[in-house]
PDB file of N, CA and C in Angstrom:
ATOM      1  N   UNK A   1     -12.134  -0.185  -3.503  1.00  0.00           N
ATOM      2  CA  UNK A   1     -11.249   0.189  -4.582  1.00  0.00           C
ATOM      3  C   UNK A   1     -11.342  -0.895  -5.652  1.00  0.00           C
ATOM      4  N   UNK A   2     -11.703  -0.073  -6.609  1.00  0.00           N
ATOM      5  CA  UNK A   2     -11.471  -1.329  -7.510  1.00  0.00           C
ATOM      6  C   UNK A   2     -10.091  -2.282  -8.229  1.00  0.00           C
ATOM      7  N   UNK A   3     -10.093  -3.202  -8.913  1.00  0.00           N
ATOM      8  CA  UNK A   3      -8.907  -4.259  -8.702  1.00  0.00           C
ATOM      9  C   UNK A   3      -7.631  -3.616  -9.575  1.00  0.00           C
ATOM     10  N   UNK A   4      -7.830  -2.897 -10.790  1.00  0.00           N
ATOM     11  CA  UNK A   4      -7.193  -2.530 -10.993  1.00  0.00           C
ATOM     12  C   UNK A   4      -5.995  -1.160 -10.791  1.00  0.00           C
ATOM     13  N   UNK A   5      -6.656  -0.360 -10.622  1.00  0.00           N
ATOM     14  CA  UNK A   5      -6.259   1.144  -9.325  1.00  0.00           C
ATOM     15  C   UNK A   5      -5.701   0.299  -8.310  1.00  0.00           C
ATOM     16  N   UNK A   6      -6.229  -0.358  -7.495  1.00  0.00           N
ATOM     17  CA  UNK A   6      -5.367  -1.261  -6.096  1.00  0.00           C
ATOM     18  C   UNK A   6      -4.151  -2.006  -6.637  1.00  0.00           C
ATOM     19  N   UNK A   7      -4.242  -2.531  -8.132  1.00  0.00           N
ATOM     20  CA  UNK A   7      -2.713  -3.613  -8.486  1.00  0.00           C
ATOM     21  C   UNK A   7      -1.927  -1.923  -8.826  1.00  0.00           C
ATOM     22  N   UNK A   8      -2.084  -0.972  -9.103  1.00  0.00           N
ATOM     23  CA  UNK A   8      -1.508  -0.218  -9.643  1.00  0.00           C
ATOM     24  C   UNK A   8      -1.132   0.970  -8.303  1.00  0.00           C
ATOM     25  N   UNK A   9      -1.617   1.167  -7.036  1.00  0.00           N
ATOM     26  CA  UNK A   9      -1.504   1.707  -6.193  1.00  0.00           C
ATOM     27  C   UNK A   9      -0.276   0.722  -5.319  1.00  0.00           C
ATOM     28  N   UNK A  10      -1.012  -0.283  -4.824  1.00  0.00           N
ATOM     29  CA  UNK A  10      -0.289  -1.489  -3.505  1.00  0.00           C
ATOM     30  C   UNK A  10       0.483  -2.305  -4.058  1.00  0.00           C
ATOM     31  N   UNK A  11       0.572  -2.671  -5.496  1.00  0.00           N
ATOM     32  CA  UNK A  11       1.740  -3.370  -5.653  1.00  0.00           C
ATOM     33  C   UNK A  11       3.251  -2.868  -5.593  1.00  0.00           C
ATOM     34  N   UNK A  12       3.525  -2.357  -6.096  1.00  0.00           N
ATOM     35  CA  UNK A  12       4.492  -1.077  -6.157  1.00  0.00           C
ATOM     36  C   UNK A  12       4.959  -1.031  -4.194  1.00  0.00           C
ATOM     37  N   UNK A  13       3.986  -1.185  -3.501  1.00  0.00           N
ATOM     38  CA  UNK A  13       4.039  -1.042  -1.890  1.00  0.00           C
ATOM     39  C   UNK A  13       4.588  -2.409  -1.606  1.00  0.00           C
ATOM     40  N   UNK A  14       4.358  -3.436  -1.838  1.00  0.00           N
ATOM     41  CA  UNK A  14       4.184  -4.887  -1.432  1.00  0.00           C
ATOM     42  C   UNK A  14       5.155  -5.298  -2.106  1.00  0.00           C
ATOM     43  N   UNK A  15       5.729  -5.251  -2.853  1.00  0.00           N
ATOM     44  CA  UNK A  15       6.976  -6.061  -3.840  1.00  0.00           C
ATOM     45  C   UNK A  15       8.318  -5.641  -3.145  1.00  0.00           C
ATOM     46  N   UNK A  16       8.527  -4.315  -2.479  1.00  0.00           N
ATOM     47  CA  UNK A  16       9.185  -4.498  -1.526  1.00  0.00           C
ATOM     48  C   UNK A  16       9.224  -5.247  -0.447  1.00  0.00           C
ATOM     49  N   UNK A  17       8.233  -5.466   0.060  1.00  0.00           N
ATOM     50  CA  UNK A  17       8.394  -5.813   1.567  1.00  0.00           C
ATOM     51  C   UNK A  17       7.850  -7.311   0.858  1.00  0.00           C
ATOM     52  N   UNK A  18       7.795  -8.065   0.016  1.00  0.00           N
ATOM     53  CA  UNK A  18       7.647  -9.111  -0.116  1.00  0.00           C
ATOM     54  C   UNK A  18       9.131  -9.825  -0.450  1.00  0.00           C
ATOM     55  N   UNK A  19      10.219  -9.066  -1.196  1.00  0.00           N
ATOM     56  CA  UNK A  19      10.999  -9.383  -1.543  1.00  0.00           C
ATOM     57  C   UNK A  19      12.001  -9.328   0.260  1.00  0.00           C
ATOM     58  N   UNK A  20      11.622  -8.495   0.746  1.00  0.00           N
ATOM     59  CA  UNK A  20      12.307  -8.659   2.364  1.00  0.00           C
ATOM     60  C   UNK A  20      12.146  -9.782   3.147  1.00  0.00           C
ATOM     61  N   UNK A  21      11.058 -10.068   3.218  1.00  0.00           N
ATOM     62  CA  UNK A  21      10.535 -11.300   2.970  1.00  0.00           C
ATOM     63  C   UNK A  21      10.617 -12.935   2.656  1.00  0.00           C
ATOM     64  N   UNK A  22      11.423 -12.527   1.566  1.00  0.00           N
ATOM     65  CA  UNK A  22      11.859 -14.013   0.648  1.00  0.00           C
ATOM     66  C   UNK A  22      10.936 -14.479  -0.254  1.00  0.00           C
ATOM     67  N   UNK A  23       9.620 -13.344  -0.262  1.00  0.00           N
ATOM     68  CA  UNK A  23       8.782 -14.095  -1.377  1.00  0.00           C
ATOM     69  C   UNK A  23       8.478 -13.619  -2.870  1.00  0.00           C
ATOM     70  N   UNK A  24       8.485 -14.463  -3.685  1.00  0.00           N
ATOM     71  CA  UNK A  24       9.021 -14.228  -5.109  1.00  0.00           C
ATOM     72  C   UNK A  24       7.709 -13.706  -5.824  1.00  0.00           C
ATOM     73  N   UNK A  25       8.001 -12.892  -6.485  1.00  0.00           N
ATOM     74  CA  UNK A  25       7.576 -11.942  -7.223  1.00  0.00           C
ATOM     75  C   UNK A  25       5.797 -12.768  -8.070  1.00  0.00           C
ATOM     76  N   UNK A  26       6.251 -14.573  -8.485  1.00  0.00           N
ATOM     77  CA  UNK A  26       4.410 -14.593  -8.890  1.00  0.00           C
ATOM     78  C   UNK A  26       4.288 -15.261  -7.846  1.00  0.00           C
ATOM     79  N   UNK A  27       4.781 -15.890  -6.599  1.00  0.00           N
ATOM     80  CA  UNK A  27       3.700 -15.773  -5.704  1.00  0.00           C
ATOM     81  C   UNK A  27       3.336 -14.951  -5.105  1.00  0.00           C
ATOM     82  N   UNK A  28       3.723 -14.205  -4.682  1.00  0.00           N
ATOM     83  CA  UNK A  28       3.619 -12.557  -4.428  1.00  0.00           C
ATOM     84  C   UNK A  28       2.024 -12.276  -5.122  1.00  0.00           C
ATOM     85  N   UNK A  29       2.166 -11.666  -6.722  1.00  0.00           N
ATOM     86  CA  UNK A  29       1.158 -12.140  -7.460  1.00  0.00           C
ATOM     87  C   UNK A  29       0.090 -12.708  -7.331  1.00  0.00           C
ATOM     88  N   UNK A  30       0.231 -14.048  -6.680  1.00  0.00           N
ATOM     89  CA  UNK A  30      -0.956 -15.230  -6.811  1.00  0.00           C
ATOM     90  C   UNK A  30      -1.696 -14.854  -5.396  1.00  0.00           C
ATOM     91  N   UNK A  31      -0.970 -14.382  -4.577  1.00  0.00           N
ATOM     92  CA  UNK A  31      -1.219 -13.982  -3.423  1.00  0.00           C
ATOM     93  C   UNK A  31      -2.434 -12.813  -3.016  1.00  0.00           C
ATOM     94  N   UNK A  32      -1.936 -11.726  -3.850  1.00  0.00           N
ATOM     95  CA  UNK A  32      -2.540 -10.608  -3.590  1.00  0.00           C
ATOM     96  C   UNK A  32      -3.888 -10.817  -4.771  1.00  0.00           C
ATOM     97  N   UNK A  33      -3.756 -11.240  -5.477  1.00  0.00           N
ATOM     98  CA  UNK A  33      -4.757 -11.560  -6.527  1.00  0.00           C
ATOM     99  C   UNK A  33      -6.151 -12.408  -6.049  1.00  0.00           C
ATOM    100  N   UNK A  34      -5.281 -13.316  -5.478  1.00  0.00           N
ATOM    101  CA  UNK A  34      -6.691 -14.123  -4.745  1.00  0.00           C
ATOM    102  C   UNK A  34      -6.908 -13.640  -3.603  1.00  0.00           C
ATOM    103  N   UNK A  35      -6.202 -12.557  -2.837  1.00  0.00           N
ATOM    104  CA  UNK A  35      -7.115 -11.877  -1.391  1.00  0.00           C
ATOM    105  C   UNK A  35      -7.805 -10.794  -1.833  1.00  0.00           C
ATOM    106  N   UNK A  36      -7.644 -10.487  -3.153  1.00  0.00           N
ATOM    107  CA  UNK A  36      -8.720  -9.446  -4.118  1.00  0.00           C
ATOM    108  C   UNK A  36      -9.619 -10.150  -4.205  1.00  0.00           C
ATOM    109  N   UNK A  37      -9.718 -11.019  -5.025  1.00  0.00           N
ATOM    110  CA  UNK A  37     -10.743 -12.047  -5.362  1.00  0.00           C
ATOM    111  C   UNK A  37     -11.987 -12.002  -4.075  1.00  0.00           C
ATOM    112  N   UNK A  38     -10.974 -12.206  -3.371  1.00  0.00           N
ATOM    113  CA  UNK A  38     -11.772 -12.567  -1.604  1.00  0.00           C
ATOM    114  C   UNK A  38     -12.798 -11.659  -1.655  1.00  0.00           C
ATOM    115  N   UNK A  39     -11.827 -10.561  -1.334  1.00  0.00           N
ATOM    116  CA  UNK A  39     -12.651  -9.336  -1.047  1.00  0.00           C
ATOM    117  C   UNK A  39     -13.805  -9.280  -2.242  1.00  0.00           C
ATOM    118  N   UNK A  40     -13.757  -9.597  -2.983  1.00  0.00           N
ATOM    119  CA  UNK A  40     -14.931  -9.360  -3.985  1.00  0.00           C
ATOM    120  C   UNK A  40     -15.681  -9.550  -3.763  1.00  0.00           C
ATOM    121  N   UNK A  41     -15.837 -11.446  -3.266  1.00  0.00           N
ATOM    122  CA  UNK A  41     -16.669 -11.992  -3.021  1.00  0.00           C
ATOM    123  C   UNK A  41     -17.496 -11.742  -1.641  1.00  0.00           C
ATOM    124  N   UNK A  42     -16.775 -11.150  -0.562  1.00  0.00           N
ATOM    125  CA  UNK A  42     -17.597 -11.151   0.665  1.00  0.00           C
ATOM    126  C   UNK A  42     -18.241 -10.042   1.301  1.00  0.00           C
ATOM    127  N   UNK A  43     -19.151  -9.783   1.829  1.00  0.00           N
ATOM    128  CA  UNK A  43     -19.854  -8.468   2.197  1.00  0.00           C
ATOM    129  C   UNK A  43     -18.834  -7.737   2.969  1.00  0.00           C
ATOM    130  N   UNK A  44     -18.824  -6.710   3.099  1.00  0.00           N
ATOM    131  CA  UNK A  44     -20.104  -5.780   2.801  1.00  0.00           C
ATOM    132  C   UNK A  44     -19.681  -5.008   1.277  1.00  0.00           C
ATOM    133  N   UNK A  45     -18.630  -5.520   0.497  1.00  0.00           N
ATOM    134  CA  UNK A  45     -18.377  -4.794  -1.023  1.00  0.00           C
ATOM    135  C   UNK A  45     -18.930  -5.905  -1.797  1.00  0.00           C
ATOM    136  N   UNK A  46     -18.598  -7.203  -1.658  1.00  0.00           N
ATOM    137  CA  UNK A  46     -19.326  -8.057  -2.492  1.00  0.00           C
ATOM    138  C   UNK A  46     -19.393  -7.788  -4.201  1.00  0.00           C
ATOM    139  N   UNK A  47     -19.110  -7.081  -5.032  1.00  0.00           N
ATOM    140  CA  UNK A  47     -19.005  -6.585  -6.170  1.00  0.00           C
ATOM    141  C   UNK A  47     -19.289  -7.680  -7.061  1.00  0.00           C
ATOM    142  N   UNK A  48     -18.234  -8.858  -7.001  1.00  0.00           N
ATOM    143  CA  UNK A  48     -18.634 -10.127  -7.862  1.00  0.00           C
ATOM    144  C   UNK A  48     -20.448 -10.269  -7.518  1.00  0.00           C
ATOM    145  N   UNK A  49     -20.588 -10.333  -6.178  1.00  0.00           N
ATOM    146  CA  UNK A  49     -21.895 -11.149  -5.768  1.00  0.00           C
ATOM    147  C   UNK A  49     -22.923 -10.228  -6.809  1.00  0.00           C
ATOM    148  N   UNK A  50     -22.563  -9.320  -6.338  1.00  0.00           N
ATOM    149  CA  UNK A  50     -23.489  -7.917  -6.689  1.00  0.00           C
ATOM    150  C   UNK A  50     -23.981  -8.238  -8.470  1.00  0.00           C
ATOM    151  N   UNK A  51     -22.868  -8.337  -9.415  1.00  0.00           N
ATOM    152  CA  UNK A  51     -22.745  -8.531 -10.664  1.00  0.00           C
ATOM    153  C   UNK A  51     -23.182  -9.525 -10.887  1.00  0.00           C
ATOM    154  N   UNK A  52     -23.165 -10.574 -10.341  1.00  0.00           N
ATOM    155  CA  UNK A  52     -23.769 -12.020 -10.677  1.00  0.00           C
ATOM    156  C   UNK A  52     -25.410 -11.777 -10.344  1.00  0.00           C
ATOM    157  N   UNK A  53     -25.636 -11.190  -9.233  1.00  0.00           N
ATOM    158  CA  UNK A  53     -27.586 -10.914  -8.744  1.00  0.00           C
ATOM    159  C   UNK A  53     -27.738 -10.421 -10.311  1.00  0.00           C
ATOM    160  N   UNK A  54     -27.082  -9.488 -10.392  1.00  0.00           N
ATOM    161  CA  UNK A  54     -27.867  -8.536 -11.874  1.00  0.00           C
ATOM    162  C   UNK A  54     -27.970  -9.570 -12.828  1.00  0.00           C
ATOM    163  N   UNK A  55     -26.904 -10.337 -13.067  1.00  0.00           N
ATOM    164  CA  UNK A  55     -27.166 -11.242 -14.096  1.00  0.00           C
ATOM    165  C   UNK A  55     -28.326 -12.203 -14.453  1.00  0.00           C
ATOM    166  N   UNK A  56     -28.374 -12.493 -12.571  1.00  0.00           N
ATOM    167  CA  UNK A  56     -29.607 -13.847 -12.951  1.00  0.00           C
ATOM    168  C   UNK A  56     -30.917 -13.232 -12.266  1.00  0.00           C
ATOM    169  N   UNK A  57     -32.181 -13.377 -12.036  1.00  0.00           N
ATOM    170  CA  UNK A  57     -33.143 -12.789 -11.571  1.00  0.00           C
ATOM    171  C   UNK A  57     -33.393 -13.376 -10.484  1.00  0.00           C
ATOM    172  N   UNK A  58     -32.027 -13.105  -9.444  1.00  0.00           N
ATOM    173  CA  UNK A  58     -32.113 -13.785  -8.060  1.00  0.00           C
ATOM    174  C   UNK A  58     -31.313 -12.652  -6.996  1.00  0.00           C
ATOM    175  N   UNK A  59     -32.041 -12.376  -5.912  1.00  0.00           N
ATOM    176  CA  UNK A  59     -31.171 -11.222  -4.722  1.00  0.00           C
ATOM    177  C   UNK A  59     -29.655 -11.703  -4.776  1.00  0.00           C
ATOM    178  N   UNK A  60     -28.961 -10.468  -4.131  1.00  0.00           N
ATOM    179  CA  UNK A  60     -27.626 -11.043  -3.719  1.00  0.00           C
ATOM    180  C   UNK A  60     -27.870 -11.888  -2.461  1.00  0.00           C
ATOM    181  N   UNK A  61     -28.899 -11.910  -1.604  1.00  0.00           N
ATOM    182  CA  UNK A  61     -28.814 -13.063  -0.077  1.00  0.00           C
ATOM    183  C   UNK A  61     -29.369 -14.238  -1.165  1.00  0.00           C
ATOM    184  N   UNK A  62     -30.178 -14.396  -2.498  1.00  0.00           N
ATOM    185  CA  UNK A  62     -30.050 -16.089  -2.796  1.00  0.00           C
ATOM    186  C   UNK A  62     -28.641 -16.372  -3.707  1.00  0.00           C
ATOM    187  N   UNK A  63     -27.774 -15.200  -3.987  1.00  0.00           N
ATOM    188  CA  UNK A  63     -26.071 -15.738  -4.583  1.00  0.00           C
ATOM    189  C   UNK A  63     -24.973 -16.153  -3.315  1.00  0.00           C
ATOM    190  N   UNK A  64     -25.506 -15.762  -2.498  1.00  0.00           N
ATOM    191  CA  UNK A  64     -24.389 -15.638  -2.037  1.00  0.00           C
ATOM    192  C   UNK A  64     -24.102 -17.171  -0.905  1.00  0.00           C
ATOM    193  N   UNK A  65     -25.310 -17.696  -0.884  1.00  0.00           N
ATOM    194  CA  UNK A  65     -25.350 -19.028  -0.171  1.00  0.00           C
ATOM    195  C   UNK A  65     -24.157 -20.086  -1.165  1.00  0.00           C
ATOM    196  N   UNK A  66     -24.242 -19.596  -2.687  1.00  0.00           N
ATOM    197  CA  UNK A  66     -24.231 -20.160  -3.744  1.00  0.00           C
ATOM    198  C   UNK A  66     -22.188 -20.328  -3.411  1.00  0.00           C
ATOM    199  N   UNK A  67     -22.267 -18.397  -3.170  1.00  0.00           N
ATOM    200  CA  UNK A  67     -20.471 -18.231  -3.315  1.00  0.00           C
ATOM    201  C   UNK A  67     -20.007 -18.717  -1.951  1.00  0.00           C
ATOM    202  N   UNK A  68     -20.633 -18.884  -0.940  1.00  0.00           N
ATOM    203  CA  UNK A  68     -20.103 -19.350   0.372  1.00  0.00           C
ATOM    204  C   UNK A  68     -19.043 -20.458   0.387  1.00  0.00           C
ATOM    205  N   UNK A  69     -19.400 -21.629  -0.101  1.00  0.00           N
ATOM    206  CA  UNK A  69     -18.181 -22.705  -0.231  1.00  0.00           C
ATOM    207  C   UNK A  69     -16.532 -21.865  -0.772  1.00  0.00           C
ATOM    208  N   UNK A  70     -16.825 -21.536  -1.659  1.00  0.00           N
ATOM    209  CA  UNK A  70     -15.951 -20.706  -2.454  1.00  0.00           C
ATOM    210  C   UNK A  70     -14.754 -19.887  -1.448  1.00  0.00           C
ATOM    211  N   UNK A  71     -15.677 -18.855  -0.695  1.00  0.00           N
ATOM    212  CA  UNK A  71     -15.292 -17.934   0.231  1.00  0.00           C
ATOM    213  C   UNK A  71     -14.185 -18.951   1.023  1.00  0.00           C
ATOM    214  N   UNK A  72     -15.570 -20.124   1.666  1.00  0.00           N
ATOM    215  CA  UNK A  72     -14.015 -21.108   2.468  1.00  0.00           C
ATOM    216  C   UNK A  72     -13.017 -20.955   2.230  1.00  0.00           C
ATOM    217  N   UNK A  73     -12.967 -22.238   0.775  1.00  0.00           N
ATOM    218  CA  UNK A  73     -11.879 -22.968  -0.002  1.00  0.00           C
ATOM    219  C   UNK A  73     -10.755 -21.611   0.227  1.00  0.00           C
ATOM    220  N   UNK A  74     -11.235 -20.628  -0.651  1.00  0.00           N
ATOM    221  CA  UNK A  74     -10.032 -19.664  -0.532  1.00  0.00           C
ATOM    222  C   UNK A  74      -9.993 -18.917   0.947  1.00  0.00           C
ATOM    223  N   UNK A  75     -10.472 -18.827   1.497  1.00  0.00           N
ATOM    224  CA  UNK A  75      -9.879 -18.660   3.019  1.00  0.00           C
ATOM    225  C   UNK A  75      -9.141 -19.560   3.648  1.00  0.00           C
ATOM    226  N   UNK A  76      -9.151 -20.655   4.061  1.00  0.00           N
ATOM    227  CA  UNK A  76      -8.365 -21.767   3.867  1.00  0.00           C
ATOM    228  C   UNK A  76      -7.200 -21.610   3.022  1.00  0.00           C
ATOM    229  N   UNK A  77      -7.311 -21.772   2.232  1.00  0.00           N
ATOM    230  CA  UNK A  77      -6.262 -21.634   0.976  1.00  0.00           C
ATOM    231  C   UNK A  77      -5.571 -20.200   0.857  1.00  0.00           C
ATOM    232  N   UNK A  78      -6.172 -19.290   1.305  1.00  0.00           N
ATOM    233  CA  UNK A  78      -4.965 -18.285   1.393  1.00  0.00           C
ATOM    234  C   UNK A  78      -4.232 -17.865   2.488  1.00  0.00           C
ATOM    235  N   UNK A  79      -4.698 -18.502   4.158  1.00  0.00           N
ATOM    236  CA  UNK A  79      -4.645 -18.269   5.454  1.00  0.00           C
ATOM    237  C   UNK A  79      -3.265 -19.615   5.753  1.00  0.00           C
ATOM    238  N   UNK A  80      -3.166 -20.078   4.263  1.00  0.00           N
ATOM    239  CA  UNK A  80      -2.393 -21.457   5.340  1.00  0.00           C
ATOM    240  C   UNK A  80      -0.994 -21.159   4.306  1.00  0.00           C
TER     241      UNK A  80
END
């Protein structure tokens, strides 16, 4: 799904049960934004990766060594 249809489908879903929760509305936000992000970046939708191959005259398996650190940081960073 793409990012915008999904903020416009699941948010509306999630702002409830985030506010049940105790969690405030832009982290909420910052939240779901960067586990989009995620998803962009990692197979098997990869979409960022995908868009960046087209850009440079390199496969998505030589971008994606590139986005791997990345993937961490925010796995890490959104898991904790």
């Amino acid at each position: 799904m793409e990012i915008y249809p999904a903020i416009v489908v699941e948010v509306p879903l999630l702002v409830p049960l985030g506010a049940a929760y105790g969690i405030g509305p832009i982290r909420l936000g910052i939240i779901f934004l960067a586990n989009m992000e995620l998803g962009y970046l990692t197979p098997p939708v990869g979409l960022n990766v995908l868009m960046s191959s087209l850009q440079v005259p390199k496969t998505g398996g030589e971008v994606l060594p590139a986005v791997l650190p990345v993937v961490v940081v925010m796995s890490v960073r959104c898991c904790s």
